[in-house]
N, C-alpha and C. Protein backbone atom coordinates (compact mmCIF):
# COMPACT_ATOMS: atom_id res chain seq x y z
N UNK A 1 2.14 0.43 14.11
CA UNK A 1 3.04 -0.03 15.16
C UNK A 1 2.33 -1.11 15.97
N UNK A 2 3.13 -2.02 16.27
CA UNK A 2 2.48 -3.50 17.41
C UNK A 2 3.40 -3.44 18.69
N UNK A 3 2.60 -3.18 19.41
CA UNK A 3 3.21 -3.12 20.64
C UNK A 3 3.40 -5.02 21.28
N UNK A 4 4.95 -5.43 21.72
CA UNK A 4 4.88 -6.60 21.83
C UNK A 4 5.30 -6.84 23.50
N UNK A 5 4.75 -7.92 24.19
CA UNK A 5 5.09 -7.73 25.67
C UNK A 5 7.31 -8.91 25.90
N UNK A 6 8.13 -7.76 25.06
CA UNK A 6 9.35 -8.41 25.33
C UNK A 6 9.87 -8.35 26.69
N UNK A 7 10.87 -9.18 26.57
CA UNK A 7 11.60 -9.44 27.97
C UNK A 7 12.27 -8.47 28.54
N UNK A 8 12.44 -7.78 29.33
CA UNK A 8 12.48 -6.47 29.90
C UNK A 8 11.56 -4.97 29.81
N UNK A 9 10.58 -5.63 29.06
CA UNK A 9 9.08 -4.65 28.99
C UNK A 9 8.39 -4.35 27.35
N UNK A 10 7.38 -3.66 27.63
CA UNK A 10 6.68 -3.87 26.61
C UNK A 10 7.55 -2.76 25.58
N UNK A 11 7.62 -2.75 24.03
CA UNK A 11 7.96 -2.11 23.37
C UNK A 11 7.03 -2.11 21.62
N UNK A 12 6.97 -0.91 21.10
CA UNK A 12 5.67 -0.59 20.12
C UNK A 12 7.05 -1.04 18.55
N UNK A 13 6.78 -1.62 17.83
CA UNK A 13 7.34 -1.74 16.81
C UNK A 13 6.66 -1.65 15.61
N UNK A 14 7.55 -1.48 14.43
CA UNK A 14 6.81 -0.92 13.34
C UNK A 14 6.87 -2.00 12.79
N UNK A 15 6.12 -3.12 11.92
CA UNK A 15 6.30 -4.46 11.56
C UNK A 15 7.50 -3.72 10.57
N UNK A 16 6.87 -3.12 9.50
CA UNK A 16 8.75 -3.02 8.30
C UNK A 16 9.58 -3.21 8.94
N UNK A 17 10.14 -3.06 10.26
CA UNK A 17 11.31 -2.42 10.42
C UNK A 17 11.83 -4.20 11.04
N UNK A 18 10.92 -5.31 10.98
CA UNK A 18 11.51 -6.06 11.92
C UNK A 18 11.75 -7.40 10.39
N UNK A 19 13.16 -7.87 10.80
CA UNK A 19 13.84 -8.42 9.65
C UNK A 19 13.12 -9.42 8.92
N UNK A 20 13.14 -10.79 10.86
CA UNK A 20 12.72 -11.93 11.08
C UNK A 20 12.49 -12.11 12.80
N UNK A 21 11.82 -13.31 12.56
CA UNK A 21 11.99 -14.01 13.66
C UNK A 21 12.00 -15.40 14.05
N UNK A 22 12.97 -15.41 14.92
CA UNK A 22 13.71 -17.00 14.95
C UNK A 22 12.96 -17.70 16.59
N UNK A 23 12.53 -18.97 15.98
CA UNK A 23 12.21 -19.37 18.04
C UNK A 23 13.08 -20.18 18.00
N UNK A 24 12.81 -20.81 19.34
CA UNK A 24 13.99 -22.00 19.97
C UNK A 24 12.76 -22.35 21.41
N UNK A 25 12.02 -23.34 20.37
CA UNK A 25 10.51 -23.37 21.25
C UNK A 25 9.85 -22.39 21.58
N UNK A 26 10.00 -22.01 22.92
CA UNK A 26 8.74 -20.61 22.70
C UNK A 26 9.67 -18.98 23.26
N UNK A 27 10.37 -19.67 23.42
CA UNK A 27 12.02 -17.99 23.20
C UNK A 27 11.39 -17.59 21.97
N UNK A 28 11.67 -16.44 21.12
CA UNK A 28 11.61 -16.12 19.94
C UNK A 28 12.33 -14.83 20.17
N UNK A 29 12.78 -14.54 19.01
CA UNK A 29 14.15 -13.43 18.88
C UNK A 29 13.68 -12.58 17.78
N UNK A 30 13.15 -11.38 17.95
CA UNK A 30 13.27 -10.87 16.96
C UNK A 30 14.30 -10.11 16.33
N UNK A 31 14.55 -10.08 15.06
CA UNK A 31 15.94 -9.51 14.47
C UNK A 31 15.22 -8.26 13.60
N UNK A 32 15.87 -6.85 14.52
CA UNK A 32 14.64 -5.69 13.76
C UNK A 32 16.15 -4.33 13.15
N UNK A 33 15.48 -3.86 12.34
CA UNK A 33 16.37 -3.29 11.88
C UNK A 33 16.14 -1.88 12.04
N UNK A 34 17.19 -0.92 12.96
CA UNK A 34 16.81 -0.03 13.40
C UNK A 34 18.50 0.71 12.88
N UNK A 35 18.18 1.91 12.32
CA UNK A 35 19.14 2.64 11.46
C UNK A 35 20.10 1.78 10.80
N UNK A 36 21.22 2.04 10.64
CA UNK A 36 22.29 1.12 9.82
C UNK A 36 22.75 -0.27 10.92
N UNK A 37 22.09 -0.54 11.85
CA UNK A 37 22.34 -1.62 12.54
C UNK A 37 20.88 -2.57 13.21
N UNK A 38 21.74 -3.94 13.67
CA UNK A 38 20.09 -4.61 13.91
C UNK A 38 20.00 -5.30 15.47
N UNK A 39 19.29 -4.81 16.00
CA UNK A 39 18.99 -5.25 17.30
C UNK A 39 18.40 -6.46 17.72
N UNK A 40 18.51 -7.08 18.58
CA UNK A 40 17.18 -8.31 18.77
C UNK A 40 16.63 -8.21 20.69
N UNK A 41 15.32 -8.24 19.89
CA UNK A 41 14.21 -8.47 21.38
C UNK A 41 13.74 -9.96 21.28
N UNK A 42 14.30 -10.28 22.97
CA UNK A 42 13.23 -11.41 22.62
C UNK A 42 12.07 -11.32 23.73
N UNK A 43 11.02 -12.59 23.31
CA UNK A 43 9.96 -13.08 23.67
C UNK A 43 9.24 -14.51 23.98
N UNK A 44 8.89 -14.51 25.13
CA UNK A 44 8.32 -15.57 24.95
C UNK A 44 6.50 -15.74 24.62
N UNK A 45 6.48 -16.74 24.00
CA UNK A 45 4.90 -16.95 23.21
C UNK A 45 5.32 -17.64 21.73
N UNK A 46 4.12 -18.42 21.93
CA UNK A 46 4.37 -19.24 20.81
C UNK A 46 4.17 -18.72 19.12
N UNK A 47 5.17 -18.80 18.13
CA UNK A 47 5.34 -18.21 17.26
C UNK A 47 4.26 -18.60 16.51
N UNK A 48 3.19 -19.68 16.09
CA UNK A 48 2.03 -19.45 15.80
C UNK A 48 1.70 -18.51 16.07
N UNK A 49 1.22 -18.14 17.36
CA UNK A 49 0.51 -16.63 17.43
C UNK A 49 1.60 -15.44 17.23
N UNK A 50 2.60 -15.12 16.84
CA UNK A 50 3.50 -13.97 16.46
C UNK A 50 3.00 -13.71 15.25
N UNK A 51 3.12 -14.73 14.56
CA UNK A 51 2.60 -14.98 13.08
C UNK A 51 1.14 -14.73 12.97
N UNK A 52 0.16 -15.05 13.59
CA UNK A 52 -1.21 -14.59 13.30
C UNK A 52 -1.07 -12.98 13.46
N UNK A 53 0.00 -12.33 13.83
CA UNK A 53 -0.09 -11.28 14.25
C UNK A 53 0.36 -9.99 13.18
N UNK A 54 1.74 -11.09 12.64
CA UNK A 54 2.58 -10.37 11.50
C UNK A 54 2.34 -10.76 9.98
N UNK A 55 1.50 -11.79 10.30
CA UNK A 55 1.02 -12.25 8.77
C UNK A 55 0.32 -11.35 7.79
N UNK A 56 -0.05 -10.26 8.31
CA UNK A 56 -0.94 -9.54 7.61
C UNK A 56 0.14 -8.24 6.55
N UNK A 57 1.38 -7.86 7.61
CA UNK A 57 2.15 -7.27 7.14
C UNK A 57 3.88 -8.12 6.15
N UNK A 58 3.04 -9.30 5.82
CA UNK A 58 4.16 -9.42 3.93
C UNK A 58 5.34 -10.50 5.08
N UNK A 59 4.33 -11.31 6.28
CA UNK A 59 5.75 -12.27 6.61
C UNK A 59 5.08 -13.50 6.34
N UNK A 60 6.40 -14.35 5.77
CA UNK A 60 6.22 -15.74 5.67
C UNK A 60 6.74 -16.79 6.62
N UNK A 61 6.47 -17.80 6.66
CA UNK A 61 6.87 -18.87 8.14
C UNK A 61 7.39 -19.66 6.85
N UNK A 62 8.77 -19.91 6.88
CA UNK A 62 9.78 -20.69 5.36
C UNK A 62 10.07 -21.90 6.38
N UNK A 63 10.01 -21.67 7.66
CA UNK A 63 10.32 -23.28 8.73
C UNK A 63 9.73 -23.00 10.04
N UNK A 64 9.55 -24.51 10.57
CA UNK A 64 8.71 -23.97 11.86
C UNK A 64 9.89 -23.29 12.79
N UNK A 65 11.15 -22.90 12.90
CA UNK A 65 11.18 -21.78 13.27
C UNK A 65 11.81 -20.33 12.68
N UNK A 66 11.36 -20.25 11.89
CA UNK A 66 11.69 -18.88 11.02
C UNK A 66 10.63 -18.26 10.97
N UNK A 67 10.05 -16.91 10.87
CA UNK A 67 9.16 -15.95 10.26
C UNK A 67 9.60 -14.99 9.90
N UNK A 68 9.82 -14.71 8.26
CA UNK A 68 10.50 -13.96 7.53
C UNK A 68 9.61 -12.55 7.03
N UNK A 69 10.59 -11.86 7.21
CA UNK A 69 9.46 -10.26 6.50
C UNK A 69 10.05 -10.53 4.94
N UNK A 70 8.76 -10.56 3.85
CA UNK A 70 9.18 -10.20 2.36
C UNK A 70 10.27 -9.15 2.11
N UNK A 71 9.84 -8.06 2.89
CA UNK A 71 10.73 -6.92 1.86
C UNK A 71 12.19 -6.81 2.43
N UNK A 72 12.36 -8.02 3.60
CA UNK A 72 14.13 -8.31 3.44
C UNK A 72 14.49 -9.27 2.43
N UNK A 73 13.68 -9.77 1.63
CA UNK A 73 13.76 -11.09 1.19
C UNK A 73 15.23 -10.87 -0.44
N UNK A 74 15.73 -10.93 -0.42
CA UNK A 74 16.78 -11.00 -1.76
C UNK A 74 15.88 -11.63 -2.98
N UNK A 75 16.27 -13.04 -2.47
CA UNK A 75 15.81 -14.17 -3.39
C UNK A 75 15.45 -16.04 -3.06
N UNK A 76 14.28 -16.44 -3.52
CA UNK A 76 14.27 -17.63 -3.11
C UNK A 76 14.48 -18.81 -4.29
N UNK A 77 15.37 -19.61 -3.76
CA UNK A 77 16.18 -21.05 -4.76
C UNK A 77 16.46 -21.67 -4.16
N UNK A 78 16.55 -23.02 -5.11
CA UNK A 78 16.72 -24.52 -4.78
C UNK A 78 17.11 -24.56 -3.14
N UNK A 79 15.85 -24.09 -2.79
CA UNK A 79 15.04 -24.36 -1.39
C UNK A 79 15.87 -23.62 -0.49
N UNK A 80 16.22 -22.55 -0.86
CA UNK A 80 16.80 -21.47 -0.30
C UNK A 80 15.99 -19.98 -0.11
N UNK A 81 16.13 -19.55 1.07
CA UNK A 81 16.04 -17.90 0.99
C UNK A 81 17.42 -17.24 1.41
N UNK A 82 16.89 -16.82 0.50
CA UNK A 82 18.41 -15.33 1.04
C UNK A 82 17.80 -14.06 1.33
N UNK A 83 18.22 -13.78 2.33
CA UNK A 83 18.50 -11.86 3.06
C UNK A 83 18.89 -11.16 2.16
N UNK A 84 18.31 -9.81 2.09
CA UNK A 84 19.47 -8.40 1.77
C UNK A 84 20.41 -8.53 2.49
N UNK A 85 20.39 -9.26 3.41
CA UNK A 85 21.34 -8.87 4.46
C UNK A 85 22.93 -10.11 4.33
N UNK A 86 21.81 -10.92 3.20
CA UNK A 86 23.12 -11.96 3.47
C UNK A 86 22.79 -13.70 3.94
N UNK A 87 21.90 -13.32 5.11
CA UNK A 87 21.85 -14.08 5.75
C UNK A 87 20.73 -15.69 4.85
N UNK A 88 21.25 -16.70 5.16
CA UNK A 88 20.33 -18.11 4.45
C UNK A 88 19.65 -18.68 5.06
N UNK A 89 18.31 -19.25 4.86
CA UNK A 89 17.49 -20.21 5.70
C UNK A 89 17.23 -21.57 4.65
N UNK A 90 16.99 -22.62 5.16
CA UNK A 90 17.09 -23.69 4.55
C UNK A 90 15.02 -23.37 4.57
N UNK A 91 14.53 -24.22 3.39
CA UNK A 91 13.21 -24.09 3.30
C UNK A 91 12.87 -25.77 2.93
N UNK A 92 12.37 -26.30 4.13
CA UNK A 92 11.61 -27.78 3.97
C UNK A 92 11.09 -27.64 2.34
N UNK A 93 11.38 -29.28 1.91
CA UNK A 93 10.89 -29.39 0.19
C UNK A 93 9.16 -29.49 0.70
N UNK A 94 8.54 -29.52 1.93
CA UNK A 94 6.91 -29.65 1.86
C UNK A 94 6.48 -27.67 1.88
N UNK A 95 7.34 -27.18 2.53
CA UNK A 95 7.01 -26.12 2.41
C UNK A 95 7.83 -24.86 1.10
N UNK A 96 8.49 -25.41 0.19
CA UNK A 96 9.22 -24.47 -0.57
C UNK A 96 8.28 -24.36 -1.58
N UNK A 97 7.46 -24.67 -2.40
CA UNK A 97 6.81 -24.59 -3.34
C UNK A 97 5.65 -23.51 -2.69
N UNK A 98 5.20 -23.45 -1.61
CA UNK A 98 4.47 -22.03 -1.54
C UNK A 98 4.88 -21.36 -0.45
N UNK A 99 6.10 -21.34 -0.37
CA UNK A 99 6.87 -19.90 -0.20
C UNK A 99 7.16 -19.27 -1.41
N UNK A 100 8.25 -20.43 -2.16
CA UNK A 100 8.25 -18.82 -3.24
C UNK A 100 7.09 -18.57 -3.93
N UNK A 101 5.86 -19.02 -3.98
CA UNK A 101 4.77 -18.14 -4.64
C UNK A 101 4.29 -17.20 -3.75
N UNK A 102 4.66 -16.97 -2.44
CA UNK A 102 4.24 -16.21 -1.75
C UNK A 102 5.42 -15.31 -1.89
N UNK A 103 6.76 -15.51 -2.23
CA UNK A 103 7.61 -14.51 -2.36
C UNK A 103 7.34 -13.63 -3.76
N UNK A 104 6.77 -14.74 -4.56
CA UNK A 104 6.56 -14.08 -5.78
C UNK A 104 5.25 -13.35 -6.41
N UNK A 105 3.96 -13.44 -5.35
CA UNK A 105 3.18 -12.86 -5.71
C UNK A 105 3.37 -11.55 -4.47
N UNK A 106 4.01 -11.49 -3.58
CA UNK A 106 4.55 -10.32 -2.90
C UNK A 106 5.26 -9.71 -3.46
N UNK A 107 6.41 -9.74 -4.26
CA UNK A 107 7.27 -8.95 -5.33
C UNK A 107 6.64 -8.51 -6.42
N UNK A 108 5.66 -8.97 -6.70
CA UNK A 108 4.66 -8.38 -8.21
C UNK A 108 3.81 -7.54 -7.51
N UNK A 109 2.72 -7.25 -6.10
CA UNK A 109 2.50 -6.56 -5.71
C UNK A 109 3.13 -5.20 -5.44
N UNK A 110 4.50 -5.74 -5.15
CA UNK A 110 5.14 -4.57 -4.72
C UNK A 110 5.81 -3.69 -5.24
N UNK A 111 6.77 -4.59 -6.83
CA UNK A 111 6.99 -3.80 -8.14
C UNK A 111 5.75 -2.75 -8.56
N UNK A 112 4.56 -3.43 -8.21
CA UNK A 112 3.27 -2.40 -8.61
C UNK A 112 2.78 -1.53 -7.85
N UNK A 113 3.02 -1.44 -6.73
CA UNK A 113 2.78 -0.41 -6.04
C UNK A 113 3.79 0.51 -6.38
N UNK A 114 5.15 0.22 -6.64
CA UNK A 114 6.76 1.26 -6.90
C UNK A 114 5.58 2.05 -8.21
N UNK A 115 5.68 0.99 -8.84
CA UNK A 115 5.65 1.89 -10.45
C UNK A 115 4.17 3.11 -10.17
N UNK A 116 3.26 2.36 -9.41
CA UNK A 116 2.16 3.55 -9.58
C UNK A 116 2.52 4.33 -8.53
N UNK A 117 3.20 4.31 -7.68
CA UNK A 117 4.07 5.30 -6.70
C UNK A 117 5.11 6.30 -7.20
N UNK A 118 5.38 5.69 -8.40
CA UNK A 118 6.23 6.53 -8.94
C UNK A 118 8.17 6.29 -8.29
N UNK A 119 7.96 5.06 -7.49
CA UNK A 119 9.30 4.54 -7.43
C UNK A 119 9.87 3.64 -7.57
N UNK A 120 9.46 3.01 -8.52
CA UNK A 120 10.08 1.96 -9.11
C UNK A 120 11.22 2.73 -10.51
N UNK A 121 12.41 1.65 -10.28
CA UNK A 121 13.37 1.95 -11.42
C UNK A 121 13.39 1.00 -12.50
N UNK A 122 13.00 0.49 -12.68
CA UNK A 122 13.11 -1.48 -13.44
C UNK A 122 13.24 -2.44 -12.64
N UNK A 123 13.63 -3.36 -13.45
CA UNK A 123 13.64 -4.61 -13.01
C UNK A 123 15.14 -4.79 -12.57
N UNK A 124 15.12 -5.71 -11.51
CA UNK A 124 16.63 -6.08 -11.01
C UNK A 124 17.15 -6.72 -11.56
């Protein structure tokens, strides 16, 4: 859990549980997913440092203002990400070529952890 100092007080979050996060300069919104619905906290601080923070737990920065968690990630194309959820981000052509290797050496990690976990079903 990361405890973050949001706007109406501090609150402890579990990185899985948080989708993305969007700035608008140094606002930043997080979009976290808490039971069958999704809340947003925001913050101010500059999303460089959000990211030194969440980088460790499987998020990618696809634009300077996006920071995406992998394991919402659907799929990434012709400079696209897509959500489980649906949702699209446009991915700069300087930065799309190592996002999706970062989407794709995060999905081979993680197919491999299922299978020696014993929960993996196949391939999608």
């Amino acid at each position: 859990m990361i405890t973050f100092p949001f706007v109406g007080g501090e609150r402890g979050i579990e990185p899985e549980k948080i989708i993305y996060v969007q700035t608008d300069r140094r606002l930043n919104v997080f979009h976290v997913s808490e039971g069958e619905k999704e809340v947003q906290y925001r913050l101010y601080k500059k999303l460089d440092e959000i990211e030194g923070t969440l980088l460790p737990y499987a998020f990618v920065r696809c634009h300077r203002s996006y920071l995406i968690n992998l394991r919402y990630v659907a799929k990434v194309s012709n400079y696209l990400l897509t959500l489980k959820t649906g949702e699209t981000f446009t991915i700069p052509r300087a930065r799309y070529k190592w996002v999706k290797e970062q989407y794709v050496s995060w999905k081979n990690v993680d197919d491999t952890h299922s299978v020696l976990s014993g929960e993996w079903s196949g391939f999608e």
